[in-house]
N, C-alpha and C. Protein backbone atom coordinates (compact mmCIF):
# COMPACT_ATOMS: atom_id res chain seq x y z
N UNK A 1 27.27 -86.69 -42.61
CA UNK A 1 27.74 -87.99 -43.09
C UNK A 1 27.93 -88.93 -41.90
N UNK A 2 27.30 -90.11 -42.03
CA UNK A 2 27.76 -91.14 -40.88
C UNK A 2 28.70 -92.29 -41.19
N UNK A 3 29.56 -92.40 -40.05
CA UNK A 3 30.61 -92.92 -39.89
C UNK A 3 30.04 -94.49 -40.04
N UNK A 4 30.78 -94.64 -40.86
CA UNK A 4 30.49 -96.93 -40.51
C UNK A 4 30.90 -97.50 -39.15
N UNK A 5 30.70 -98.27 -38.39
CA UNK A 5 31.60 -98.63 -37.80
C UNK A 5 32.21 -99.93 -37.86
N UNK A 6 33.34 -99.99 -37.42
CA UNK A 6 34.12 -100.87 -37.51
C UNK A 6 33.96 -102.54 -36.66
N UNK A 7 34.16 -102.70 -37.34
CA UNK A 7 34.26 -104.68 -36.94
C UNK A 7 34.82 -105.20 -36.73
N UNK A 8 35.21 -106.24 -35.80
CA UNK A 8 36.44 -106.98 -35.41
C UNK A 8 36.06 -108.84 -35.14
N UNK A 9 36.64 -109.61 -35.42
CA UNK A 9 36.82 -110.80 -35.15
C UNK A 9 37.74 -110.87 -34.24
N UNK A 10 37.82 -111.49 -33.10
CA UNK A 10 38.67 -111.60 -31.92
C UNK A 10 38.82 -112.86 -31.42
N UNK A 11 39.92 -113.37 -30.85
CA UNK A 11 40.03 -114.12 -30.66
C UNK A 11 40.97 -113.99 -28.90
N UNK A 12 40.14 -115.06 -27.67
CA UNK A 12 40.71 -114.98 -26.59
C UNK A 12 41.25 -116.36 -25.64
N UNK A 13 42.39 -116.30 -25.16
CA UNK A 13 42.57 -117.19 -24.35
C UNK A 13 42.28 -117.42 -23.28
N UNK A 14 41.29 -118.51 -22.54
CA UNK A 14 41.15 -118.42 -21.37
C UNK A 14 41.96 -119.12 -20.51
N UNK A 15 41.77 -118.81 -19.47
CA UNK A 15 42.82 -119.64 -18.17
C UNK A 15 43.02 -120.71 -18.29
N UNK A 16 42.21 -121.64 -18.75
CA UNK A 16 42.26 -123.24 -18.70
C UNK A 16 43.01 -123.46 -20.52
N UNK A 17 43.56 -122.37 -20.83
CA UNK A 17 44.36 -122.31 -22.28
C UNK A 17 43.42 -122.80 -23.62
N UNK A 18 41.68 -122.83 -23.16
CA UNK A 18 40.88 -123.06 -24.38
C UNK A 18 41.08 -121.72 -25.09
N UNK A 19 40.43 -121.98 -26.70
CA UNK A 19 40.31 -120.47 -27.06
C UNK A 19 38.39 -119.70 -27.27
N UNK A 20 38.30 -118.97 -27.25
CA UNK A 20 36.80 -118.40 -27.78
C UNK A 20 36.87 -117.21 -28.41
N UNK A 21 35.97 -117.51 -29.39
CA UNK A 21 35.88 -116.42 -30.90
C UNK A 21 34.86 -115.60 -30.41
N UNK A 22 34.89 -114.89 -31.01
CA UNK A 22 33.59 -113.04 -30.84
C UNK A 22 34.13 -112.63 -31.67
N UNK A 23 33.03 -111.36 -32.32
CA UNK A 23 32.64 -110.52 -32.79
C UNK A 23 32.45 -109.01 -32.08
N UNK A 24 33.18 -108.03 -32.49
CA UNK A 24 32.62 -106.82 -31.64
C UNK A 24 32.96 -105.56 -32.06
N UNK A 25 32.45 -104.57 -31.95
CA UNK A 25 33.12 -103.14 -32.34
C UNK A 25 33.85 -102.35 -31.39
N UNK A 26 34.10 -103.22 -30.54
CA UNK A 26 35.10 -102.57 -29.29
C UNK A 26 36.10 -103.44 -28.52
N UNK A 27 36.96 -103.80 -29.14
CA UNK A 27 37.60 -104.86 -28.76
C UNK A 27 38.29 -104.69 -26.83
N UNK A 28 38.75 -103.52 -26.23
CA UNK A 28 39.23 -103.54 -25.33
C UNK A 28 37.88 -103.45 -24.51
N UNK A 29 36.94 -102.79 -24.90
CA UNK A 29 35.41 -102.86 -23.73
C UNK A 29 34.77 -104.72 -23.70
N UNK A 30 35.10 -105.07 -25.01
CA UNK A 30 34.77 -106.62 -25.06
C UNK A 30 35.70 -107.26 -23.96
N UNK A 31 37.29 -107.27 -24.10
CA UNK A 31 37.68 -108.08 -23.29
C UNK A 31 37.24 -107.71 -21.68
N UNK A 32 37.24 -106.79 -21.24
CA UNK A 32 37.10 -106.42 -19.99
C UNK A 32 35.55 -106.69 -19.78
N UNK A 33 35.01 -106.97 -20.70
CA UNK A 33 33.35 -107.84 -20.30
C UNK A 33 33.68 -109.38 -19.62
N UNK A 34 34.29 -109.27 -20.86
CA UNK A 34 34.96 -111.09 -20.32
C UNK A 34 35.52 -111.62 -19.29
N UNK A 35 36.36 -110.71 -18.93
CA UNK A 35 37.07 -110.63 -17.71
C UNK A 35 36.40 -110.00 -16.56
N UNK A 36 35.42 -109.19 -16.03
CA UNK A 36 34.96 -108.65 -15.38
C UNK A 36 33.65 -108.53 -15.15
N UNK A 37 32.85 -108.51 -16.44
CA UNK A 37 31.47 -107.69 -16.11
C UNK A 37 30.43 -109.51 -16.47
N UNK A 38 29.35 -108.62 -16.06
CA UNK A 38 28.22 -110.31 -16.46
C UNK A 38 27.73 -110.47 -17.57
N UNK A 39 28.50 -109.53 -18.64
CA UNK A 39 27.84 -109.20 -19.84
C UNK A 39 28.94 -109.92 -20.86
N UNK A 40 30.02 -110.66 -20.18
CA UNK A 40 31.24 -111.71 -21.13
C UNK A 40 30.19 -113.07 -21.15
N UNK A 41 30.57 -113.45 -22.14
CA UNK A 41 30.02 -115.25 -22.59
C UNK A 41 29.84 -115.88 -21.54
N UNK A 42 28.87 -116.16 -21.38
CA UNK A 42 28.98 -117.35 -20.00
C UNK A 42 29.68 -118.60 -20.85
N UNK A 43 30.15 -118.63 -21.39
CA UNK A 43 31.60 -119.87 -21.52
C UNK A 43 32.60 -119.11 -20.81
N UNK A 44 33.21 -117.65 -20.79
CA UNK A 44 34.16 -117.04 -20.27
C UNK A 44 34.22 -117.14 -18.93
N UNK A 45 32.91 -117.16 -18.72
CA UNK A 45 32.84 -116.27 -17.06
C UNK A 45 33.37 -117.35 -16.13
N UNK A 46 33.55 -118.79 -16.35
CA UNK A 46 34.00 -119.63 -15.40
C UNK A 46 35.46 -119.69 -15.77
N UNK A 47 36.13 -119.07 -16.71
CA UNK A 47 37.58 -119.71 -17.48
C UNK A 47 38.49 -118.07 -17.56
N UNK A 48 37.97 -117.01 -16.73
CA UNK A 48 38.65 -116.68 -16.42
C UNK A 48 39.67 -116.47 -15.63
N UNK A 49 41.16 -115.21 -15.90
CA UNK A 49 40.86 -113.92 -16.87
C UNK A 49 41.43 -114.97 -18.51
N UNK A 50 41.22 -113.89 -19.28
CA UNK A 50 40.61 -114.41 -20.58
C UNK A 50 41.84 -113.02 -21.05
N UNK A 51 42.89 -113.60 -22.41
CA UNK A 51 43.69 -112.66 -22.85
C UNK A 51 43.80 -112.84 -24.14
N UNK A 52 43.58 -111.67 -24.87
CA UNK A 52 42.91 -111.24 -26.23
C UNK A 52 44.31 -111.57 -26.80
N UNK A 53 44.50 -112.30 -28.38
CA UNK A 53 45.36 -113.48 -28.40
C UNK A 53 45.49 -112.80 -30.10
N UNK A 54 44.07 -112.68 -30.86
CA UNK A 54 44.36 -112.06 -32.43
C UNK A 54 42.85 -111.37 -32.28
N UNK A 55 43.31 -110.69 -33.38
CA UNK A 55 42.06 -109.60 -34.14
C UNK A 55 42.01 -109.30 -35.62
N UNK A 56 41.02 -109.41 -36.15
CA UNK A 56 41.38 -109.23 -37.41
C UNK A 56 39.82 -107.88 -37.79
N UNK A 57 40.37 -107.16 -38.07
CA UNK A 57 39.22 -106.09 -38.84
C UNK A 57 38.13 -106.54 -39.76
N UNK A 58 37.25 -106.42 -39.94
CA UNK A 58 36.16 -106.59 -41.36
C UNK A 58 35.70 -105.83 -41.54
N UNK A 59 34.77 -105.49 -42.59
CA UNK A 59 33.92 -104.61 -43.70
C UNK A 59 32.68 -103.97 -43.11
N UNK A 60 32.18 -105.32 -42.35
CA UNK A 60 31.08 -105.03 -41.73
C UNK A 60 30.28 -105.78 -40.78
N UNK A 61 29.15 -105.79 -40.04
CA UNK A 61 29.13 -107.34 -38.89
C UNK A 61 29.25 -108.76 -40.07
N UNK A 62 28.26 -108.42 -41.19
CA UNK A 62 28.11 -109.72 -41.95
C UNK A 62 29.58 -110.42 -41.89
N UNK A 63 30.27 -109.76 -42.57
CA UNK A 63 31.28 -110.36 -42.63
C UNK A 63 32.31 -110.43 -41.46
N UNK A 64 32.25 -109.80 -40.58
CA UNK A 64 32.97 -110.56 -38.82
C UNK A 64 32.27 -111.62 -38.08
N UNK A 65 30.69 -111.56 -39.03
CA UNK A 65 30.17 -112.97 -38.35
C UNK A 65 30.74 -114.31 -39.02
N UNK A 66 31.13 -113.93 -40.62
CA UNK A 66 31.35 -114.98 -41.24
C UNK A 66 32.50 -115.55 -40.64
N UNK A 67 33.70 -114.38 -40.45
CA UNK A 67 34.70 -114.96 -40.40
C UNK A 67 35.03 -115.73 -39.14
N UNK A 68 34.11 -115.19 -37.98
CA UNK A 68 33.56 -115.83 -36.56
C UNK A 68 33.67 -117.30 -37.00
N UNK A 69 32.47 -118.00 -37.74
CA UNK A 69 31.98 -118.94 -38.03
C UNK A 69 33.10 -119.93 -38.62
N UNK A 70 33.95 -119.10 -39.83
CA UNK A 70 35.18 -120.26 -40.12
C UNK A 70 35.97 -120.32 -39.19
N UNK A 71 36.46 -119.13 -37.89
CA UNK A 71 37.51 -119.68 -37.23
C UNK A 71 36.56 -120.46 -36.26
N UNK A 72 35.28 -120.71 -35.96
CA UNK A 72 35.01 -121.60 -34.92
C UNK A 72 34.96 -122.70 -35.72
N UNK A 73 35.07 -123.13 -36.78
CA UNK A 73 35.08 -124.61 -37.36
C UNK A 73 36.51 -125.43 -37.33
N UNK A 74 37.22 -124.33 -37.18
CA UNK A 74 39.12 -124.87 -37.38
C UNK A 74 39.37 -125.79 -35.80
N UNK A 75 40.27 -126.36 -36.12
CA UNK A 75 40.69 -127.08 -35.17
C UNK A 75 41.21 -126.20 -34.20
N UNK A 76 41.93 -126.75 -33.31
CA UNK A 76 42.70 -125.66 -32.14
C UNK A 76 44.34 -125.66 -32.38
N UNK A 77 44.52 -126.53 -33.21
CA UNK A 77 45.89 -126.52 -34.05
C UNK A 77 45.86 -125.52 -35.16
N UNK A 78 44.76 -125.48 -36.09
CA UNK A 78 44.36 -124.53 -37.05
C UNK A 78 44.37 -123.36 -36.70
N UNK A 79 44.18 -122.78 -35.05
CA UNK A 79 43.55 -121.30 -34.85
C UNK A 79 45.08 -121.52 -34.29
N UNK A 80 45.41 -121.85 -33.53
CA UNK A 80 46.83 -121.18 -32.80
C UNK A 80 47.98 -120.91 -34.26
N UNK A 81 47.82 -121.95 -35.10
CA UNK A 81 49.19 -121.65 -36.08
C UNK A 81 48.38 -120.23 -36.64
N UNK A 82 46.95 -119.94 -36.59
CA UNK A 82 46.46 -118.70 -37.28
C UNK A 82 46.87 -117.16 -36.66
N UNK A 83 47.04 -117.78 -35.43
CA UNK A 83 47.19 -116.81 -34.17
C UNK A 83 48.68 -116.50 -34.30
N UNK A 84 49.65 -117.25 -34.57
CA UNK A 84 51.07 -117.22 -34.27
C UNK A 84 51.52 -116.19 -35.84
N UNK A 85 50.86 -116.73 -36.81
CA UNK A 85 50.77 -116.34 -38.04
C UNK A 85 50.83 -115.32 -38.06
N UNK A 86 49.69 -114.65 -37.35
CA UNK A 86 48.71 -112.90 -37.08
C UNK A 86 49.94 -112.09 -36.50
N UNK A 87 50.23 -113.08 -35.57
CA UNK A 87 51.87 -111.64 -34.64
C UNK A 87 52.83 -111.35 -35.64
């Protein structure tokens, strides 16, 4: 039997206090891309270190892409009250 794997919507703060959304099935190997390796967003790589802020689980990529897509449409008032919400 094979295992599904799991999905995450993430959300990170960078140094200059912007935020950036991803998608990933490894949330602590993701941030430490971001922060470290050449394989984080080149939006990250100049605005680091970068600190993982919310996460929310999904079903499957389809749907961690979707939900990617609505939190990149929200304002930055919209995602932080989403973020404060999440703790």
């Amino acid at each position: 039997m094979m295992t599904k794997k799991k999905w995450f919507v993430y959300i990170v703060e960078c140094s200059d206090n912007t935020l950036y959304t991803g998608v990933t099935t490894d949330i602590p190997r993701r941030v430490l891309e971001h922060n470290e390796g050449s394989r984080g967003a080149k939006y990250t790589r100049s605005r680091r270190p970068v600190s993982l802020v919310y996460w929310e689980e999904c079903e499957d990529r389809s749907s961690a892409q979707k939900a990617e897509s609505y939190f990149k449409k929200l304002t930055k008032q919209k995602k932080v009250q989403l973020i404060y919400e999440g703790r």
